[in-house]
C-alpha atoms as a PDB file:
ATOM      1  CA  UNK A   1     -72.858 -55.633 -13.493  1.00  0.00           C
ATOM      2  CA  UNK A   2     -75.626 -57.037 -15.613  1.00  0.00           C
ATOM      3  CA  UNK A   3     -77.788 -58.370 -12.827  1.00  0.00           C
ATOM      4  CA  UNK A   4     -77.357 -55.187 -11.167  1.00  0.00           C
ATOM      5  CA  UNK A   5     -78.738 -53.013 -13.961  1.00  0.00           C
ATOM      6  CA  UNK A   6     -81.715 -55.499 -14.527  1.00  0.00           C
ATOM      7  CA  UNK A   7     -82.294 -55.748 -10.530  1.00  0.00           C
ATOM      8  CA  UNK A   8     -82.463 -51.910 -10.591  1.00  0.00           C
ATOM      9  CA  UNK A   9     -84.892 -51.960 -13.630  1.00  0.00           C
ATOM     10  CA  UNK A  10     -86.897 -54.175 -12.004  1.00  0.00           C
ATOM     11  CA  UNK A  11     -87.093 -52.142  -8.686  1.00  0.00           C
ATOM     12  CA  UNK A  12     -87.990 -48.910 -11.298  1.00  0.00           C
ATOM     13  CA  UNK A  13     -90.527 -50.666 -12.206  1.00  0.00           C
ATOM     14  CA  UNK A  14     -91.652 -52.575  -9.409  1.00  0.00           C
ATOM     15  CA  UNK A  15     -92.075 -48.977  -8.044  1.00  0.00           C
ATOM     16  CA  UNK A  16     -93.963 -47.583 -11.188  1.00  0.00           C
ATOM     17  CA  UNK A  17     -96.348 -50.103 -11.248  1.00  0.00           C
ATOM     18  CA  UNK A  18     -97.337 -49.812  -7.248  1.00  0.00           C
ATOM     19  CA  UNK A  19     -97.900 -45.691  -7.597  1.00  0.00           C
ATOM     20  CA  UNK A  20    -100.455 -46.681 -10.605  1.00  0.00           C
ATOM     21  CA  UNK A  21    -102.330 -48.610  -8.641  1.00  0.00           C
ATOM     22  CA  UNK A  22    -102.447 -45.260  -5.771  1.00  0.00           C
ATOM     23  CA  UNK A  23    -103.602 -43.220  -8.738  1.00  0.00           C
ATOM     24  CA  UNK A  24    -107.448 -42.440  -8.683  1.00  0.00           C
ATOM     25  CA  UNK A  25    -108.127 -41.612 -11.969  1.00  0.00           C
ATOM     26  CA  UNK A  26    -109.009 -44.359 -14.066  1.00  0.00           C
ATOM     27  CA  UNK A  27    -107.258 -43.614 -17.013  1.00  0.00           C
ATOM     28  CA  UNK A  28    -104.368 -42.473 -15.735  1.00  0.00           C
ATOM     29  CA  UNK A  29    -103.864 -45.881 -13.182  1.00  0.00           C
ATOM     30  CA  UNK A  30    -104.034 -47.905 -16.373  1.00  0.00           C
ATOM     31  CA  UNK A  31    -103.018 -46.761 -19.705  1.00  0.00           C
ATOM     32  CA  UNK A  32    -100.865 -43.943 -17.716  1.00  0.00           C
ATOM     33  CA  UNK A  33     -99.400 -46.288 -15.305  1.00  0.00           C
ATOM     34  CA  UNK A  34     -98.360 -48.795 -18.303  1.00  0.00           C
ATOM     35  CA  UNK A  35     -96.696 -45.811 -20.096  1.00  0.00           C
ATOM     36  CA  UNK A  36     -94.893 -44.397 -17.246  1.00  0.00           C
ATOM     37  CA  UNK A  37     -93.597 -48.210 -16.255  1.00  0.00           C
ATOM     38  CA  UNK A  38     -92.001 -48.672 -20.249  1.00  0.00           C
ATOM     39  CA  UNK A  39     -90.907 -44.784 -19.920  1.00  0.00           C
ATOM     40  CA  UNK A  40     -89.495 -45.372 -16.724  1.00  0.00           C
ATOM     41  CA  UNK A  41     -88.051 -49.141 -16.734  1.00  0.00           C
ATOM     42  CA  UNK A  42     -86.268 -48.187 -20.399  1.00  0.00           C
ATOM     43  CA  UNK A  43     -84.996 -44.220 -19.205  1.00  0.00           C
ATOM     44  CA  UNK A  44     -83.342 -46.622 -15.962  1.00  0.00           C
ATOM     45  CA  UNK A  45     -82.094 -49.100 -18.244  1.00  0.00           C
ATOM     46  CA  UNK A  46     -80.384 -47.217 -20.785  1.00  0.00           C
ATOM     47  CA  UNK A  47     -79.168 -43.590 -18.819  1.00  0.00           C
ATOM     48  CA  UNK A  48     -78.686 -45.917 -15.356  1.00  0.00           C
ATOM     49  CA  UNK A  49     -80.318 -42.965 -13.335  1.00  0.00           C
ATOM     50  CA  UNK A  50     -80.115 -43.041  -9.596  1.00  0.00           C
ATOM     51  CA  UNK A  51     -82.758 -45.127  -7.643  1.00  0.00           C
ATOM     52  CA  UNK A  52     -84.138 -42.054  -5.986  1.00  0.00           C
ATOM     53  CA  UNK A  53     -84.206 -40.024  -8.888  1.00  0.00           C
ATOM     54  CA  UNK A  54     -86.242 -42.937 -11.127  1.00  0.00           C
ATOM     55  CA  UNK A  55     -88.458 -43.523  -7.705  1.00  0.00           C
ATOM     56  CA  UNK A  56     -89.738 -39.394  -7.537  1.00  0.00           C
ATOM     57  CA  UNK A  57     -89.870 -39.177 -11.797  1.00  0.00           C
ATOM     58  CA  UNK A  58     -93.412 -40.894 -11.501  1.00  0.00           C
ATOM     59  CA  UNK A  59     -94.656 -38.727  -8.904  1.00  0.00           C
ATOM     60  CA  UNK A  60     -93.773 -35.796 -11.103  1.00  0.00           C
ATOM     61  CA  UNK A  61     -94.911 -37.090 -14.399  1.00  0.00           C
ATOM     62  CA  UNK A  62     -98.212 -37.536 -12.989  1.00  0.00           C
ATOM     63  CA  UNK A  63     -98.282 -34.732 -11.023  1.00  0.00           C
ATOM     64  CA  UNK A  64     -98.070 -32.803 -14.281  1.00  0.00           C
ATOM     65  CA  UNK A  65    -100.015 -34.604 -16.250  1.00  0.00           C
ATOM     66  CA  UNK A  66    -102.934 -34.438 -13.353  1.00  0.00           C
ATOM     67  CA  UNK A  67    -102.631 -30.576 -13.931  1.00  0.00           C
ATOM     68  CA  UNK A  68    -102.584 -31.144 -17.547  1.00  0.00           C
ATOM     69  CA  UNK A  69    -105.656 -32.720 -17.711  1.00  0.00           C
ATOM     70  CA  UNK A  70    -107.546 -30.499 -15.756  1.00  0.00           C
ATOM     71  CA  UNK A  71    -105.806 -27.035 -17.054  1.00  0.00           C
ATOM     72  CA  UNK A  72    -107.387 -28.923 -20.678  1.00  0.00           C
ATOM     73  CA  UNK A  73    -110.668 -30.110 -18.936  1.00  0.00           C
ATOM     74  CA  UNK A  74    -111.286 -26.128 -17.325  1.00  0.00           C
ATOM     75  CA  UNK A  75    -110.416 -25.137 -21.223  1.00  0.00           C
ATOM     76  CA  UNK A  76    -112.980 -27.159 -22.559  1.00  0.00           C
ATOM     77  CA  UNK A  77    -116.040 -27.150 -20.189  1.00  0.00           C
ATOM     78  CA  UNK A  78    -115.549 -23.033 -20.628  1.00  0.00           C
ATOM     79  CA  UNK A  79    -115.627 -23.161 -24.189  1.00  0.00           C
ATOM     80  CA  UNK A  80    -118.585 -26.167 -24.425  1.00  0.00           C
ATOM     81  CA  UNK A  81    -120.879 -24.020 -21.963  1.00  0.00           C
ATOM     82  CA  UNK A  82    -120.207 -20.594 -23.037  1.00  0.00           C
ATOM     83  CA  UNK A  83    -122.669 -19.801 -25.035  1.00  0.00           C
ATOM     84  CA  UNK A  84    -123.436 -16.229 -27.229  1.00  0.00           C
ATOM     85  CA  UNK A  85    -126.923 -15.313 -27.747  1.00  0.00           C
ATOM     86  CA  UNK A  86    -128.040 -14.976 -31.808  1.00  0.00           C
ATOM     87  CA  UNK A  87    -131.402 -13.467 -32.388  1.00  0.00           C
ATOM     88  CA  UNK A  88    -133.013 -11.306 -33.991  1.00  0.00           C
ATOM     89  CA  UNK A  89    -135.477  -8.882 -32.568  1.00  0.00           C
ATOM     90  CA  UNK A  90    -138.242  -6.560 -34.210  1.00  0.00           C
ATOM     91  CA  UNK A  91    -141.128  -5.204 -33.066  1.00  0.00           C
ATOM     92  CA  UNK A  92    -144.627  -5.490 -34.199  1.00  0.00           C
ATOM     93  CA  UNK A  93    -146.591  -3.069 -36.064  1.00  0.00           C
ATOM     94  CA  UNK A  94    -149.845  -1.795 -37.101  1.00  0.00           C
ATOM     95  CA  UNK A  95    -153.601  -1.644 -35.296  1.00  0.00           C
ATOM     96  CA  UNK A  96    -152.726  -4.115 -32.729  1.00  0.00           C
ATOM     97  CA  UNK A  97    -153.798  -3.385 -29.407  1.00  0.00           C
ATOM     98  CA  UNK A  98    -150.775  -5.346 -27.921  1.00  0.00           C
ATOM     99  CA  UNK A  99    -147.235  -4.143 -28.501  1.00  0.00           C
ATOM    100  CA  UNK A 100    -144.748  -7.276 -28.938  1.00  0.00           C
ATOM    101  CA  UNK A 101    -141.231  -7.892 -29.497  1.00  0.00           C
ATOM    102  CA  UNK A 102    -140.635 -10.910 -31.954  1.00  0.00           C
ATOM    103  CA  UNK A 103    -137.618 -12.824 -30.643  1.00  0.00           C
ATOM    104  CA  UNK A 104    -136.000 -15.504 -33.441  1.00  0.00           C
ATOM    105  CA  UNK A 105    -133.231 -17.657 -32.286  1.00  0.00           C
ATOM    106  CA  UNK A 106    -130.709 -17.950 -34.710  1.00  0.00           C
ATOM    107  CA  UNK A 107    -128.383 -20.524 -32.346  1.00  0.00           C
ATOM    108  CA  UNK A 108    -129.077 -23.474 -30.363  1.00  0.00           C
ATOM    109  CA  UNK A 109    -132.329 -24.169 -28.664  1.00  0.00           C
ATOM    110  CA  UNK A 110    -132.090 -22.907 -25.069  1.00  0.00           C
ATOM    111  CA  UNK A 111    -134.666 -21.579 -22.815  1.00  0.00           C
ATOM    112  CA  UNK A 112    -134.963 -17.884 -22.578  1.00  0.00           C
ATOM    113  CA  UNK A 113    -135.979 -14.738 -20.279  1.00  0.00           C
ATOM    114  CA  UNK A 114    -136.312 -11.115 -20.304  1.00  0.00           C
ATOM    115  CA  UNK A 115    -136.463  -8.254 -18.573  1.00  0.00           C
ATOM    116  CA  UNK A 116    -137.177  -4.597 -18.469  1.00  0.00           C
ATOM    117  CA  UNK A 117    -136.126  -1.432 -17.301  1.00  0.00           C
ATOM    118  CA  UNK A 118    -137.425   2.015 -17.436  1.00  0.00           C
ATOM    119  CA  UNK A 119    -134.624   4.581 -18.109  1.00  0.00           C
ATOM    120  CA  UNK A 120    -137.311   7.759 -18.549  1.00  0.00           C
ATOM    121  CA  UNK A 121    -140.350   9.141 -18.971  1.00  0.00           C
ATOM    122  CA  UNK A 122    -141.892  12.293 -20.121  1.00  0.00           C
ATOM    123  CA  UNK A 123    -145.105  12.907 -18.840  1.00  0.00           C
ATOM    124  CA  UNK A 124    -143.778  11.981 -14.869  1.00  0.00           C
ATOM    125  CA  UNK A 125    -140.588  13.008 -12.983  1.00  0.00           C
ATOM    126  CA  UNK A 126    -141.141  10.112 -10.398  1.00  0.00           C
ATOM    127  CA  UNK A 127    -141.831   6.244 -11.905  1.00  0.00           C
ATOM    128  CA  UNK A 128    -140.589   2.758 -11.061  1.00  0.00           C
ATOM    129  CA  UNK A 129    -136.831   2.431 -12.212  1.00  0.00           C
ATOM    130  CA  UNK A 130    -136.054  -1.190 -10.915  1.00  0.00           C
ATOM    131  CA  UNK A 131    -135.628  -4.106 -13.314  1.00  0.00           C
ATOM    132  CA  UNK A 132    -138.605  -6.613 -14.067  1.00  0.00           C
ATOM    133  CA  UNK A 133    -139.494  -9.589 -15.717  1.00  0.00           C
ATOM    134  CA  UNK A 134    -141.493  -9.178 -19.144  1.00  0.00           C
ATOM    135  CA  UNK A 135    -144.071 -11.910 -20.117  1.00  0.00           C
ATOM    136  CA  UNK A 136    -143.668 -14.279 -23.088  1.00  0.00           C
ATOM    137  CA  UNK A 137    -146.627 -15.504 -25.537  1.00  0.00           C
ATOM    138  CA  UNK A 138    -149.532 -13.795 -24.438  1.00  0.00           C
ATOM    139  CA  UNK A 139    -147.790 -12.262 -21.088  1.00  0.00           C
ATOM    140  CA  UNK A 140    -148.170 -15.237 -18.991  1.00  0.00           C
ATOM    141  CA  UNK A 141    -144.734 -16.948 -19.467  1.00  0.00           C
ATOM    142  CA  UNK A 142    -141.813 -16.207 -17.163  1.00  0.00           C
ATOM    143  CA  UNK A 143    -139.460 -18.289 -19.606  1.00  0.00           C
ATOM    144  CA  UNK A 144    -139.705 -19.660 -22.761  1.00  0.00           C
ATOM    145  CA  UNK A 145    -138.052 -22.575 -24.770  1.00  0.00           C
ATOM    146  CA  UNK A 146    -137.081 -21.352 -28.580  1.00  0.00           C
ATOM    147  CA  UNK A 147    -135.897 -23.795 -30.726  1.00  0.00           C
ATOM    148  CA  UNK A 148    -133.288 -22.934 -33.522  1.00  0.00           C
ATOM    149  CA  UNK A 149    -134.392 -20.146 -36.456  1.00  0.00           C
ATOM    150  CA  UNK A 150    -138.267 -20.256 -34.145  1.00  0.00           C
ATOM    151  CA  UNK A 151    -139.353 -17.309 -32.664  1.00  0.00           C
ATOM    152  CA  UNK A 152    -141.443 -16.029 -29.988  1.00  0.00           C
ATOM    153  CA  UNK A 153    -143.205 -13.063 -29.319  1.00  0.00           C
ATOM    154  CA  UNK A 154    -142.454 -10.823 -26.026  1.00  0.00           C
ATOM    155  CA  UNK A 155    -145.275  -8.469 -24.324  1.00  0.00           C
ATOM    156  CA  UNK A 156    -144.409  -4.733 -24.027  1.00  0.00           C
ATOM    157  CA  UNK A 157    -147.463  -2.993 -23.501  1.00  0.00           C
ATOM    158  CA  UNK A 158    -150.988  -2.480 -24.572  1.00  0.00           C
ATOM    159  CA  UNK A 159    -153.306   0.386 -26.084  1.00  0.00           C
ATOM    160  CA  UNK A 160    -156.840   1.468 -25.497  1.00  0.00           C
ATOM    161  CA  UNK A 161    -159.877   3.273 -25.196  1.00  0.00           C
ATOM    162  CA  UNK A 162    -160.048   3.997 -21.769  1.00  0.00           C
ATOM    163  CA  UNK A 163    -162.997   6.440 -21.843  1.00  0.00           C
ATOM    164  CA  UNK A 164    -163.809   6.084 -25.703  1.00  0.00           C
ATOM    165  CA  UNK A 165    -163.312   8.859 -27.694  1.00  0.00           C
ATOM    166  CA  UNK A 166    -162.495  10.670 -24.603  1.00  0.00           C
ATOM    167  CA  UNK A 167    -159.170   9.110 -22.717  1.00  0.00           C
ATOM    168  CA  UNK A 168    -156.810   6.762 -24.004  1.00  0.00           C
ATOM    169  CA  UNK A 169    -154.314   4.474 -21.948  1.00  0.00           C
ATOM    170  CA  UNK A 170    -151.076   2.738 -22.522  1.00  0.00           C
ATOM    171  CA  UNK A 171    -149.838  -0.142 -19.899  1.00  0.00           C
ATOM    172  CA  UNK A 172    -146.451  -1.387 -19.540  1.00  0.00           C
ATOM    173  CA  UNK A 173    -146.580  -4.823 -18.584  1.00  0.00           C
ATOM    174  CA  UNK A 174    -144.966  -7.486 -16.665  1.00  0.00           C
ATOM    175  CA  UNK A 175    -145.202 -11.101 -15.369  1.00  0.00           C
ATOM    176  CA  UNK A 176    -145.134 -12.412 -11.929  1.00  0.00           C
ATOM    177  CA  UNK A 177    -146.016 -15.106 -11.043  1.00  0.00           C
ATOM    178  CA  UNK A 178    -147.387 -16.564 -14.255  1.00  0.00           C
ATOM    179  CA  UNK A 179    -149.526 -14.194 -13.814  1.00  0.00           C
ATOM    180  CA  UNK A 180    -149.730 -10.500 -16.480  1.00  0.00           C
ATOM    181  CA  UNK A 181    -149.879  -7.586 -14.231  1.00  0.00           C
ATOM    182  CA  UNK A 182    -149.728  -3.602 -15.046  1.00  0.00           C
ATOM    183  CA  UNK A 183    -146.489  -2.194 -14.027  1.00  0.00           C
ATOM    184  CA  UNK A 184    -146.875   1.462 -15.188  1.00  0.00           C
ATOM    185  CA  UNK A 185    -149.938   3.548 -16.799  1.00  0.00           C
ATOM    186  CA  UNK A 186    -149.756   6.799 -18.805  1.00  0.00           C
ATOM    187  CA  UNK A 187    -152.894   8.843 -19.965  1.00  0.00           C
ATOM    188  CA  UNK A 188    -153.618  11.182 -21.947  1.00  0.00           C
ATOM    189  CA  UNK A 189    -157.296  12.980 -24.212  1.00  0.00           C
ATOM    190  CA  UNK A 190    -157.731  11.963 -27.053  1.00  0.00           C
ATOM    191  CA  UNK A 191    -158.911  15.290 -28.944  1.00  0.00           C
ATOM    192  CA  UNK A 192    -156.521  18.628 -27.990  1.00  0.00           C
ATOM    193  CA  UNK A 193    -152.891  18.852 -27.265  1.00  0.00           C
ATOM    194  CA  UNK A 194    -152.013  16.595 -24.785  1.00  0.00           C
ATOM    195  CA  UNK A 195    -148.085  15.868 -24.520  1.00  0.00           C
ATOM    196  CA  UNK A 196    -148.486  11.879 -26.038  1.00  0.00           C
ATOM    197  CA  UNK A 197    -147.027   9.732 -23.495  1.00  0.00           C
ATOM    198  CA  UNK A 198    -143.009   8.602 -24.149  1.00  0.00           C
ATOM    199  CA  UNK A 199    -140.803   5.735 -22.867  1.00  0.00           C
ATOM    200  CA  UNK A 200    -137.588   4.971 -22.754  1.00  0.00           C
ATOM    201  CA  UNK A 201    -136.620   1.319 -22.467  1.00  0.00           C
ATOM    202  CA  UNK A 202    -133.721  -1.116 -21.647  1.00  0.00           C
ATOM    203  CA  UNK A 203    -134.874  -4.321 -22.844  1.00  0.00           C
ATOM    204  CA  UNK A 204    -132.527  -7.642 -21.526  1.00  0.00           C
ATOM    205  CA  UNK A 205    -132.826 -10.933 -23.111  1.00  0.00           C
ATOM    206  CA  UNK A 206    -131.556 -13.389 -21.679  1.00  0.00           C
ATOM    207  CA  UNK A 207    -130.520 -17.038 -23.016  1.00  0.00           C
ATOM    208  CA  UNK A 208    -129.658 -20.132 -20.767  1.00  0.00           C
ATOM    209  CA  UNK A 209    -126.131 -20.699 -19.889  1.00  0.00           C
ATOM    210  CA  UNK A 210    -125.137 -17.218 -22.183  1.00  0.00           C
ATOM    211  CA  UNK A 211    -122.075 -15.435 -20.695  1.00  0.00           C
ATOM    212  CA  UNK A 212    -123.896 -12.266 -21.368  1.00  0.00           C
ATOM    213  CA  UNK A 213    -127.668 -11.149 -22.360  1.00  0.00           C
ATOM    214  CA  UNK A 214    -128.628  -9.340 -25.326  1.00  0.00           C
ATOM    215  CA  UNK A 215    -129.486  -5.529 -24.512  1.00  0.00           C
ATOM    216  CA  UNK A 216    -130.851  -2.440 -26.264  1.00  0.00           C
ATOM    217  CA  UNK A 217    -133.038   1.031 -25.710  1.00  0.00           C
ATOM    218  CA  UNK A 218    -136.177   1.401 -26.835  1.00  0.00           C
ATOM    219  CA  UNK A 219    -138.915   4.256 -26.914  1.00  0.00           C
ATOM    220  CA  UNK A 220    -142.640   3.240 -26.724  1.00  0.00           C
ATOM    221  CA  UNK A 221    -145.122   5.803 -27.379  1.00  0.00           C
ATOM    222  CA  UNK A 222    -148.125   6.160 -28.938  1.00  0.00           C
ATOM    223  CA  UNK A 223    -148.064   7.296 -33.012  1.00  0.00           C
ATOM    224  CA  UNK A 224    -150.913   9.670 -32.336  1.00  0.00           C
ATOM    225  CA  UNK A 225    -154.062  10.201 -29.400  1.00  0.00           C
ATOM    226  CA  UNK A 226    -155.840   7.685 -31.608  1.00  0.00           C
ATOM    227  CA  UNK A 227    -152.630   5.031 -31.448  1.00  0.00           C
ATOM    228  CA  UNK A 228    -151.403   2.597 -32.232  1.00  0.00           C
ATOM    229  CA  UNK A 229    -148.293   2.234 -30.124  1.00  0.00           C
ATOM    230  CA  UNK A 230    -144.661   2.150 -31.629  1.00  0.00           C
ATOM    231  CA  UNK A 231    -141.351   0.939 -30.666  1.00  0.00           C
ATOM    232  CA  UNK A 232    -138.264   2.465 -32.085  1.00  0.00           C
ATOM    233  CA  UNK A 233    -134.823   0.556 -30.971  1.00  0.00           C
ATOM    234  CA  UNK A 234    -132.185   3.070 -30.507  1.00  0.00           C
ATOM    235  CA  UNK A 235    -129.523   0.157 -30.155  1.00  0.00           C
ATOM    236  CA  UNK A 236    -126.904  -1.054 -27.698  1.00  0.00           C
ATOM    237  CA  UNK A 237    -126.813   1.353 -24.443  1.00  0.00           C
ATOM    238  CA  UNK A 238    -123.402   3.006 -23.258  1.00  0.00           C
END
């Protein structure tokens, strides 16, 4: 009776030991395959399960263990690359020709994008309304690599003296290319009562491998027909 028992341990585990070396994953096949052969070899020993019953156990401890480890591994990558954008955002002011948005990075260095949209306009019933890419640094940059609690500044638009003393202008620009272009104009005199140019603006920043980009409105306009320009954030869209 005892050589049987230790005969049918030995099978157990003669059986153990050859699905280990089936397994592909490396740590499973050896520090998995050892535990499962004690597991198995003592559960046979001391319960005396059938043969079939302690040949299929391996299959199914691995089997969940294999889903396990990759339910855990899903759970993990997802929560390593997930990552939520933390900056802060003003915008410039004073006499500058150039109106910038100063973008700090409060999290981890990543590279970063942006883009723009115009919702309105009140001097036109018929301008561009598609999304495009705004220019970092002086316009020029596409992306841009900000380090934690650095910032960088973003190009809106631009004021001046188109006819001076006469006719001022106010461009909207973007990047293509690595290359500033104008993507709208607005006009207007600069003595009399002109209706001052007014924009409304969806501004999207966007951060490497962030599950979703930062977003607000804006209006640009000038502060008078001598300028400067102004941007007032009216906060997170509906």
């Amino acid at each position: 009776m005892v050589d049987s028992k230790k005969h049918r341990v030995w099978e157990a585990v003669k059986v153990a030991n050859a699905f280990r070396w089936v397994v592909s994953c490396p740590l499973l096949a050896r520090v998995g395959g050892i535990m499962l052969s004690l597991l198995i070899a003592g559960w046979a020993f001391y319960k005396g399960l059938p043969l079939v019953i302690v040949i299929l156990l391996p299959f199914a401890i691995v089997l969940l263990a294999l889903v396990a480890v990759l339910v855990g591994h899903i759970i993990w990558d997802r929560t390593r690359s997930v990552y939520h954008i933390d900056i802060g955002v003003t915008a410039t002011t004073g006499f500058n020709p150039q109106q910038f948005l100063v973008i700090t990075n409060y999290g981890g260095e990543t590279t970063f994008t942006a883009e723009c949209q115009i919702q309105a306009f009140n001097a036109q019933s018929h301008f561009p309304t598609g999304k495009f890419h705004l220019g970092w640094g002086d316009g020029n940059k596409r992306s841009v690599r900000i380090a934690k609690h650095s910032s960088e500044r973003l190009l809106i638009a631009s004021f001046n003296d188109e006819i001076p003393l006469v006719l001022s202008e106010m461009t909207i620009w973007q990047v293509v290319e690595g290359d500033s272009r104008g993507q709208h104009w607005a006009r207007w005199n600069q003595e009399g009562d002109d209706l001052l140019p007014s924009y409304l603006l969806n501004i999207l920043v966007i951060a490497e491998g962030a599950e979703r980009p930062w977003t607000s409105n804006f209006v640009l306009k000038p502060q008078s027909n001598l300028g400067p320009l102004t941007m007032e954030c009216l906060g997170v869209p509906l």
